[in-house]
C-alpha atoms as a PDB file:
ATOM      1  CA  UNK A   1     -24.389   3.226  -6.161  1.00  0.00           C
ATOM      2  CA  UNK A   2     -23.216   0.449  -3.514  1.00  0.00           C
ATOM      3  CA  UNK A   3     -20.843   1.387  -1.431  1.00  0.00           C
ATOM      4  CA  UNK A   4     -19.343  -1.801  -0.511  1.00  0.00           C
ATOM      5  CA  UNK A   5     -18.387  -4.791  -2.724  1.00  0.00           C
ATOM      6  CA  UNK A   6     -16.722  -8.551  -1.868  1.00  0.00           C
ATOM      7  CA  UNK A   7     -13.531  -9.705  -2.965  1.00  0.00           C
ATOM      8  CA  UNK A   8     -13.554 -13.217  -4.660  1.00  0.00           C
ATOM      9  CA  UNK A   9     -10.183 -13.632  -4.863  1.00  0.00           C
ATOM     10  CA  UNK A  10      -6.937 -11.999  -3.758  1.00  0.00           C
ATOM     11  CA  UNK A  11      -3.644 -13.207  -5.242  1.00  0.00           C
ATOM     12  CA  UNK A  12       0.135 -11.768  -5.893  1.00  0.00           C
ATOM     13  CA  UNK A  13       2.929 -12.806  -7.247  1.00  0.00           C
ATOM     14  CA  UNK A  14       6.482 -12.038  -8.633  1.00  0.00           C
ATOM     15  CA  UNK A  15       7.791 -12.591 -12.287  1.00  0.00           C
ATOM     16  CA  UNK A  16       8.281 -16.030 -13.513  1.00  0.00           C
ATOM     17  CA  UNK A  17       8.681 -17.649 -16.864  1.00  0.00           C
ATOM     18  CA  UNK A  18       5.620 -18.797 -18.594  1.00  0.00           C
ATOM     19  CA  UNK A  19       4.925 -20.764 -21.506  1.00  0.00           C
ATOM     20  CA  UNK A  20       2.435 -20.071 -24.892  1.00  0.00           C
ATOM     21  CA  UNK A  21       2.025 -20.168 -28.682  1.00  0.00           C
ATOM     22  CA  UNK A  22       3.894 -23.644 -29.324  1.00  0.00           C
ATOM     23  CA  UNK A  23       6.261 -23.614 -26.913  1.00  0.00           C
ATOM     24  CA  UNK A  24       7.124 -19.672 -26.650  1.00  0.00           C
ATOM     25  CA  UNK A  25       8.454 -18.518 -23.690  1.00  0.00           C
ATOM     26  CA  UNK A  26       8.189 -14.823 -21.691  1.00  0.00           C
ATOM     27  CA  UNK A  27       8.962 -13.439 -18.500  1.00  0.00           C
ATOM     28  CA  UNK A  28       6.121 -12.343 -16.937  1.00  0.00           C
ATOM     29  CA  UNK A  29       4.333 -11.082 -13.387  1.00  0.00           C
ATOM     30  CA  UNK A  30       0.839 -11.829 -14.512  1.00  0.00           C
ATOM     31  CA  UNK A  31       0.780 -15.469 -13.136  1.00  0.00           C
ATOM     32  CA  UNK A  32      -0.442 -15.010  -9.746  1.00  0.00           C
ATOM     33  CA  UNK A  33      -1.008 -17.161  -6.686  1.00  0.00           C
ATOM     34  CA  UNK A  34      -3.996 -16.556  -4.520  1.00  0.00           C
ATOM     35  CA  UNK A  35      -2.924 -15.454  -1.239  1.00  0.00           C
ATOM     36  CA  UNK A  36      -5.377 -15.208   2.232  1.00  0.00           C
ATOM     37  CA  UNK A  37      -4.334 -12.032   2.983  1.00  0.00           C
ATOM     38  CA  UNK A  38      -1.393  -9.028   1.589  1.00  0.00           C
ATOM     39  CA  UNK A  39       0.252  -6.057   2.829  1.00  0.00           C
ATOM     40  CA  UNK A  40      -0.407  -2.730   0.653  1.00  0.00           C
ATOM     41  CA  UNK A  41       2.198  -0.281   0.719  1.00  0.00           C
ATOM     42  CA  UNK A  42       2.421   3.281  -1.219  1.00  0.00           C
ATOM     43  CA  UNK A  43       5.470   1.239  -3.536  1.00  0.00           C
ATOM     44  CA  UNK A  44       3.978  -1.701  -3.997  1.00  0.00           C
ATOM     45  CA  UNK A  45       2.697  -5.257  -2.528  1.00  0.00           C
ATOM     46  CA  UNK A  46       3.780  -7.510  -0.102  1.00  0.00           C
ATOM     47  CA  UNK A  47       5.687 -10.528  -2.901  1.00  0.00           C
ATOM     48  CA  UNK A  48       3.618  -8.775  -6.184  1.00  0.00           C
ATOM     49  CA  UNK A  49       5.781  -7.598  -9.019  1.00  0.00           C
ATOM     50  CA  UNK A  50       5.973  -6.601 -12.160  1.00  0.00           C
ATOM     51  CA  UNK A  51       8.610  -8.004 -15.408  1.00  0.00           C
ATOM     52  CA  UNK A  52       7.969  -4.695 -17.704  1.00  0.00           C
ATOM     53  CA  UNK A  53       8.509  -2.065 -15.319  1.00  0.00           C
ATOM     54  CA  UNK A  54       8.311   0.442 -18.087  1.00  0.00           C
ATOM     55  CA  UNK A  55       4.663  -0.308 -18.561  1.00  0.00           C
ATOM     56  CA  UNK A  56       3.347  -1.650 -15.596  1.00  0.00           C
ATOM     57  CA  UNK A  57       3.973  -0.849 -11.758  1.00  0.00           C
ATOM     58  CA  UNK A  58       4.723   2.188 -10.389  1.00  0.00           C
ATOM     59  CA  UNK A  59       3.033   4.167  -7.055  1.00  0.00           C
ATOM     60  CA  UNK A  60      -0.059   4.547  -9.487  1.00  0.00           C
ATOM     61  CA  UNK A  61      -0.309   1.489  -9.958  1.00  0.00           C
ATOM     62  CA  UNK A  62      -0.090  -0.819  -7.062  1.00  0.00           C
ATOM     63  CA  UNK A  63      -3.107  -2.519  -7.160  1.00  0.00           C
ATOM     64  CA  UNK A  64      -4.860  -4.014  -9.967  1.00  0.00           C
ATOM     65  CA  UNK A  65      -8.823  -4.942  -9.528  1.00  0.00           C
ATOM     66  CA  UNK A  66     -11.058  -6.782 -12.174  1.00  0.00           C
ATOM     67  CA  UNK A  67     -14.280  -7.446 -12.082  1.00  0.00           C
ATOM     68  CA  UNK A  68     -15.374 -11.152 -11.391  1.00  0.00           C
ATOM     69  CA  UNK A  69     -18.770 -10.241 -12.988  1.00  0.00           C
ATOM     70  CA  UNK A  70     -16.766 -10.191 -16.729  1.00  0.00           C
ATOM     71  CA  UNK A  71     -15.518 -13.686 -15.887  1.00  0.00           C
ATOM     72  CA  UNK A  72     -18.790 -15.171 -16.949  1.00  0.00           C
ATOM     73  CA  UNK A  73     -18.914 -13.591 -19.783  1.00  0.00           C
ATOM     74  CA  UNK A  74     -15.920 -14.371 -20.830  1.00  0.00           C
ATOM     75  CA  UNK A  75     -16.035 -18.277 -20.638  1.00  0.00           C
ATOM     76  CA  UNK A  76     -19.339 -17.918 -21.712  1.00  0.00           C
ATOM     77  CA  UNK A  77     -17.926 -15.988 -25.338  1.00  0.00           C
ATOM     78  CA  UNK A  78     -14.792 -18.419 -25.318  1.00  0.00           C
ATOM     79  CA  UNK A  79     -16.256 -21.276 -24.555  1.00  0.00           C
ATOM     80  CA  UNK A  80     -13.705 -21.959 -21.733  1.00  0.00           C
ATOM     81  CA  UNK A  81     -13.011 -22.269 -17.862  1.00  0.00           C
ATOM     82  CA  UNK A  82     -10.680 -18.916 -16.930  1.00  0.00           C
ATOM     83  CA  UNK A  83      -8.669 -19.285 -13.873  1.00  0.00           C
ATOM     84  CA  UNK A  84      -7.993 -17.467 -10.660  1.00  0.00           C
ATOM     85  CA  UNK A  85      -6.620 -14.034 -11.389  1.00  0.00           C
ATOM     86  CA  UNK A  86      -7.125 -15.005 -15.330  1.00  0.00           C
ATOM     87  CA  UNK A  87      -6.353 -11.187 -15.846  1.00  0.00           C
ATOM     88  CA  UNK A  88      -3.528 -10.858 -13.484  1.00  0.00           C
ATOM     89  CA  UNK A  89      -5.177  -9.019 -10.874  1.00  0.00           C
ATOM     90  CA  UNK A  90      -4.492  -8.328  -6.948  1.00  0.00           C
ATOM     91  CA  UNK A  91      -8.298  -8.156  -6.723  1.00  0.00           C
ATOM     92  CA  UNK A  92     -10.913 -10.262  -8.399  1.00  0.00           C
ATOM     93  CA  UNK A  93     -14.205  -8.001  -7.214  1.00  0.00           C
ATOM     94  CA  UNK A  94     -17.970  -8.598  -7.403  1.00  0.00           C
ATOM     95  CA  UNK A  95     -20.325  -6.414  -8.698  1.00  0.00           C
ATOM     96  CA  UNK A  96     -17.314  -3.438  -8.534  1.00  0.00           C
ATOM     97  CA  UNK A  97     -17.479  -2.732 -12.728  1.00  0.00           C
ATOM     98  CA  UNK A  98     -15.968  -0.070 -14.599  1.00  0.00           C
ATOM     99  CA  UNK A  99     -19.425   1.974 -14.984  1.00  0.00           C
ATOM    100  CA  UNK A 100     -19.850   2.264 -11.220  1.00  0.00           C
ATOM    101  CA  UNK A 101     -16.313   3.032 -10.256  1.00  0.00           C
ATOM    102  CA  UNK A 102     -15.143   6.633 -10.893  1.00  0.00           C
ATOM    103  CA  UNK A 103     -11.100   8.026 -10.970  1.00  0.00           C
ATOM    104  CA  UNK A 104     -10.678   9.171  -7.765  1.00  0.00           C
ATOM    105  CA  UNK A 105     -12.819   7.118  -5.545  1.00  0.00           C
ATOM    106  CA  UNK A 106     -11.082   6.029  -2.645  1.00  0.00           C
ATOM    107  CA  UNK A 107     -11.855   2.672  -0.677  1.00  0.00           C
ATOM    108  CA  UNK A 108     -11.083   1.122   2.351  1.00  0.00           C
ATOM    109  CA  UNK A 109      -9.581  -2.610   2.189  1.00  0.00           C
ATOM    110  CA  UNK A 110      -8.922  -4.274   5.897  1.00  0.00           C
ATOM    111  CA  UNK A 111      -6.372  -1.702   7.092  1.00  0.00           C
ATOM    112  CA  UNK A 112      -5.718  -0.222   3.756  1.00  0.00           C
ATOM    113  CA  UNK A 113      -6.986   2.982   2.151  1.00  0.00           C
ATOM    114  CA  UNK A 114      -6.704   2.872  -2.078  1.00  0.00           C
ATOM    115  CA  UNK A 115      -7.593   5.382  -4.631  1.00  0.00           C
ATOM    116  CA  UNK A 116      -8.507   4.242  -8.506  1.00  0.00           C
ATOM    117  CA  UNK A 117      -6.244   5.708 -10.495  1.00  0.00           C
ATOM    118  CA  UNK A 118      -7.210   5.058 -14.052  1.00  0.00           C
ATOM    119  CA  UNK A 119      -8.986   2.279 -16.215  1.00  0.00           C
ATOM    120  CA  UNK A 120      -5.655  -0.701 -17.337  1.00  0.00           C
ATOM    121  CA  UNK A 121      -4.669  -0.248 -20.723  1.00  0.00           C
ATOM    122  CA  UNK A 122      -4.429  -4.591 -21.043  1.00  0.00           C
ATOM    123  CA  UNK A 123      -1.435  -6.219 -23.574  1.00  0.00           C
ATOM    124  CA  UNK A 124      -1.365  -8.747 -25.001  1.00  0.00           C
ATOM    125  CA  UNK A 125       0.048 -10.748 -22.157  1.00  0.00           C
ATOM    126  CA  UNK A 126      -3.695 -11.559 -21.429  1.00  0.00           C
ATOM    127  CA  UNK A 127      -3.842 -12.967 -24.956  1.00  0.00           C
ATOM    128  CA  UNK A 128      -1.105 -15.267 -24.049  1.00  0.00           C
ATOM    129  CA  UNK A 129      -2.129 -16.243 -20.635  1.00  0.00           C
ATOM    130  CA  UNK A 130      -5.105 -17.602 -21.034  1.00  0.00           C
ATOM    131  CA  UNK A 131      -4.209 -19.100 -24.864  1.00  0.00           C
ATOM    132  CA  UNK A 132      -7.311 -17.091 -26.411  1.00  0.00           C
ATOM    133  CA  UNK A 133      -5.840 -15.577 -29.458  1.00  0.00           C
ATOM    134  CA  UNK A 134      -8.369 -12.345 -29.769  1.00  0.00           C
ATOM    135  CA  UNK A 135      -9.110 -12.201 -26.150  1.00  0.00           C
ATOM    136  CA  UNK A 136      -7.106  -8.628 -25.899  1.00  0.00           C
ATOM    137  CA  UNK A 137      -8.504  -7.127 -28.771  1.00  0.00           C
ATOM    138  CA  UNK A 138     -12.207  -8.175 -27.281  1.00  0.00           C
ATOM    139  CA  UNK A 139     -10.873  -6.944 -23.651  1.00  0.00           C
ATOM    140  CA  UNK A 140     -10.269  -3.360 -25.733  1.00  0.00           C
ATOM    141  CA  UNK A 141     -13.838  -3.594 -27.683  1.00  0.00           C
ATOM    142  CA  UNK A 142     -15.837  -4.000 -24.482  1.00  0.00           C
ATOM    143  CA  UNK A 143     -13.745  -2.150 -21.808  1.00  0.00           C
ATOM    144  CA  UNK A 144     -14.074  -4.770 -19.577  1.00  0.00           C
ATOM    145  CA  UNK A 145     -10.409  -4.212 -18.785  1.00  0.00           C
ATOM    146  CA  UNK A 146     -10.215  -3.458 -14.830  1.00  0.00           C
ATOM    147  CA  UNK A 147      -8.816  -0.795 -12.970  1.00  0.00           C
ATOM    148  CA  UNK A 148      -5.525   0.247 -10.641  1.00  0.00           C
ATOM    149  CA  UNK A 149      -4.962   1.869  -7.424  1.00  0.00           C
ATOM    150  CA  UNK A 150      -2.923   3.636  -5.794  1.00  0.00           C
ATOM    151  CA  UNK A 151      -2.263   3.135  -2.093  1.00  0.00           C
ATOM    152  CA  UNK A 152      -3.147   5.884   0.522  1.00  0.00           C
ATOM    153  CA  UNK A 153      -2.669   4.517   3.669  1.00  0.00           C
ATOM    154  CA  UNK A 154      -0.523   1.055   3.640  1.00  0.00           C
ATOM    155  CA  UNK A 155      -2.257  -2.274   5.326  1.00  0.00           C
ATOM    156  CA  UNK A 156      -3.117  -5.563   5.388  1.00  0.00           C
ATOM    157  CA  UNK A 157      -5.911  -6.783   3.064  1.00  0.00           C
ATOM    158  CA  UNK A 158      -6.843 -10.043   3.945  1.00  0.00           C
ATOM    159  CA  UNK A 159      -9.296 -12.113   1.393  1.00  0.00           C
ATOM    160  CA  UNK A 160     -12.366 -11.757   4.040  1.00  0.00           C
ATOM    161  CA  UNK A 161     -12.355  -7.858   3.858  1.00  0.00           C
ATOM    162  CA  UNK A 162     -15.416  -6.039   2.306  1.00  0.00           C
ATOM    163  CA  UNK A 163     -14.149  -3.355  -0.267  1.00  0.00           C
ATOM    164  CA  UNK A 164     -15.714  -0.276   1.189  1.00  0.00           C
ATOM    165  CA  UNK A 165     -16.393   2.925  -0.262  1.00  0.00           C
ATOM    166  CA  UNK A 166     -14.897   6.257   1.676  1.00  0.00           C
ATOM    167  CA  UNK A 167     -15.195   8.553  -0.513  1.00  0.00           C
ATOM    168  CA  UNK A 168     -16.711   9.442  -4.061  1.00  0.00           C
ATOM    169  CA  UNK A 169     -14.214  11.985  -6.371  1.00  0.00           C
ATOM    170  CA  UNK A 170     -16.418  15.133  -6.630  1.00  0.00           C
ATOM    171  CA  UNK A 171     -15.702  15.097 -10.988  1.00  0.00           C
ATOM    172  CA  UNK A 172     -17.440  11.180 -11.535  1.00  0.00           C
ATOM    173  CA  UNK A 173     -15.459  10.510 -14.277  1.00  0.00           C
ATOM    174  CA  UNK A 174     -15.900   6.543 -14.474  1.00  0.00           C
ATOM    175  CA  UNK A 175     -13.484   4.225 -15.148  1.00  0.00           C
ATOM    176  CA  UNK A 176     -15.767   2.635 -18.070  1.00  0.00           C
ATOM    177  CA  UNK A 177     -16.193   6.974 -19.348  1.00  0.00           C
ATOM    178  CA  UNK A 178     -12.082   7.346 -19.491  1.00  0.00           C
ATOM    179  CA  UNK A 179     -11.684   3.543 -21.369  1.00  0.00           C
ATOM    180  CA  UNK A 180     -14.185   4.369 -23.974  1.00  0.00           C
ATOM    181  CA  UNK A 181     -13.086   8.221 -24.643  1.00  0.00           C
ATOM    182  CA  UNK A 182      -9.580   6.437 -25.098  1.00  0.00           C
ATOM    183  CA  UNK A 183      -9.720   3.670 -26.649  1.00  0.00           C
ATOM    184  CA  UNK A 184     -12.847   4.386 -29.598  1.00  0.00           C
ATOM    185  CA  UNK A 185     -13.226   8.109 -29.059  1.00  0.00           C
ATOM    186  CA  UNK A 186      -9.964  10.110 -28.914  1.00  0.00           C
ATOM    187  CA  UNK A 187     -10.728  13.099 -30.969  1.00  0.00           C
ATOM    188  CA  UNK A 188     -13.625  14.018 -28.344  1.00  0.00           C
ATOM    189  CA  UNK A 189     -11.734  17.265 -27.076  1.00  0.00           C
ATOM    190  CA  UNK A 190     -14.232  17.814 -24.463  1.00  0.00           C
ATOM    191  CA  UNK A 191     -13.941  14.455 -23.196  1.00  0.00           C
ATOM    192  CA  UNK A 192     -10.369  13.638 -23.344  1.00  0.00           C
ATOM    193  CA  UNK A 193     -10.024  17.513 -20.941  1.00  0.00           C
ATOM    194  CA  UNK A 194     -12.728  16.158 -18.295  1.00  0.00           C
ATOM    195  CA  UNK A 195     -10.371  13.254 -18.030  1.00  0.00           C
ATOM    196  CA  UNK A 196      -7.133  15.211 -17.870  1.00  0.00           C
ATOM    197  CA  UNK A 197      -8.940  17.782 -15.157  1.00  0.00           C
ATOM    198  CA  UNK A 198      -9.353  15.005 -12.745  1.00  0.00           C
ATOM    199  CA  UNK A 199      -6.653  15.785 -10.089  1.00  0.00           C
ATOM    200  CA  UNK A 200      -6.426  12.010  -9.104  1.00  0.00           C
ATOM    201  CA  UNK A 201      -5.705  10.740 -12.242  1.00  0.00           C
ATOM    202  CA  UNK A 202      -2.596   8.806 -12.596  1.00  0.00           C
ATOM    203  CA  UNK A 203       0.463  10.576 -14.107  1.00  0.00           C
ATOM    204  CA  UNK A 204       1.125   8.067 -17.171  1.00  0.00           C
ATOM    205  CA  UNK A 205      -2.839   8.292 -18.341  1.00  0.00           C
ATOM    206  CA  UNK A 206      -2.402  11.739 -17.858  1.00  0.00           C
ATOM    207  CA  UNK A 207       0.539  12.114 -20.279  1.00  0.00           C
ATOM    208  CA  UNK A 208      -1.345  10.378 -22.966  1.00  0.00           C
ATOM    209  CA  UNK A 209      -4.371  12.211 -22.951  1.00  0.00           C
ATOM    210  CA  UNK A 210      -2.518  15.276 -22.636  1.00  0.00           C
ATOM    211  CA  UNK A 211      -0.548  14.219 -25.561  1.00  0.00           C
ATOM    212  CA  UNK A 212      -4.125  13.804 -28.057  1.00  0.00           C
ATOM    213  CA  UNK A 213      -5.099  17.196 -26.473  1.00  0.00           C
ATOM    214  CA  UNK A 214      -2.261  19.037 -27.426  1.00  0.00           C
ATOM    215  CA  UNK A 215      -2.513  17.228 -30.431  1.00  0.00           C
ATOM    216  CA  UNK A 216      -6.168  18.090 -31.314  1.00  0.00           C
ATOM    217  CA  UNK A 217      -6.001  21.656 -30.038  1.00  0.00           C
ATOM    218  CA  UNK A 218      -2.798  22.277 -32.132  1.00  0.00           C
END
């Protein structure tokens, strides 16, 4: 396992109205600019917000991270040329994919310390964004969905920073283990409990997997 990765891009930005689908319009945060360098803190980043605060957002999820490795892919199966922060991520990574990053891991950024906190459950927002009609539903099938973070100790991370690993969570539940249980196996019992038992876990995956437990178990 490596335990440091790059950062190919770092971007933010706050809700703005975007246009799709003939002339549709939504407000939405997942239009961001790249930036050189950001200031984590434990509520959030430096100008990075969210429109759908119900669903996004939140301590648990301060920092989203996606894998620049799935970018090729991606243009490569859509036949297209994605932009910067495509996905609406903080942090577009290299080489940092959902089977090699666990719940619970915590990194060090610049002067920031960040935990993963659970694999992103994408909407259909990425659908819209990047005008590919069956891109969410292919984001779902493959898992190639990216992660968020939680900050631990608040910083500046500047685009130049290696992402380095502190420390591995003792249960190695991946990212890519907790997406697939979820998303095409949700009546594995013993799966969807390893997930739940992972202390780091962030509260609103917890509620739903608690939720098929309970519902499983009866």
């Amino acid at each position: 396992m490596s335990s440091s990765y790059f950062i190919q891009h770092l971007a933010a930005g706050r809700p703005q109205l975007m246009m799709y689908q003939n002339g549709k319009v939504m407000k939405t945060g997942i239009q961001k600019q790249s930036v050189e360098e950001i200031y984590a803190a434990e509520d959030g980043l430096e100008n990075d917000e969210v429109a759908d605060k119900k669903n996004h957002g939140g301590t648990d999820r301060v920092i989203c991270i996606y894998p620049y490795d799935h970018y090729l892919h991606w243009e490569s199966e859509c036949n297209t040329k994605l932009a910067d922060a495509a996905f609406g991520e903080n942090i577009t990574a290299r080489n940092m994919t959902e089977e090699k990053v666990c719940i619970g891991d915590t990194y060090k950024i610049g002067d920031a310390i960040i935990q993963v906190t659970q694999g992103r459950i994408p909407c259909d927002t990425i659908s819209r964004r990047n005008n590919i009609p069956n891109l969410l539903s292919r984001v779902v099938e493959t898992g190639y969905t990216g992660f968020l973070c939680r900050v631990l100790k608040e910083g500046t991370i500047r685009k130049t920073d290696t992402i380095q690993l502190v420390e591995q969570h003792l249960d190695k539940v991946t990212v890519a283990y907790s997406l697939h249980t979820y998303f095409h196996n949700a009546k594995d019992l013993e799966a969807l409990q390893k997930i739940a038992a992972v202390d780091a876990l962030a509260e609103s995956w917890r509620e739903k997997v608690e939720k098929r437990i309970n519902q499983l178990t009866g």
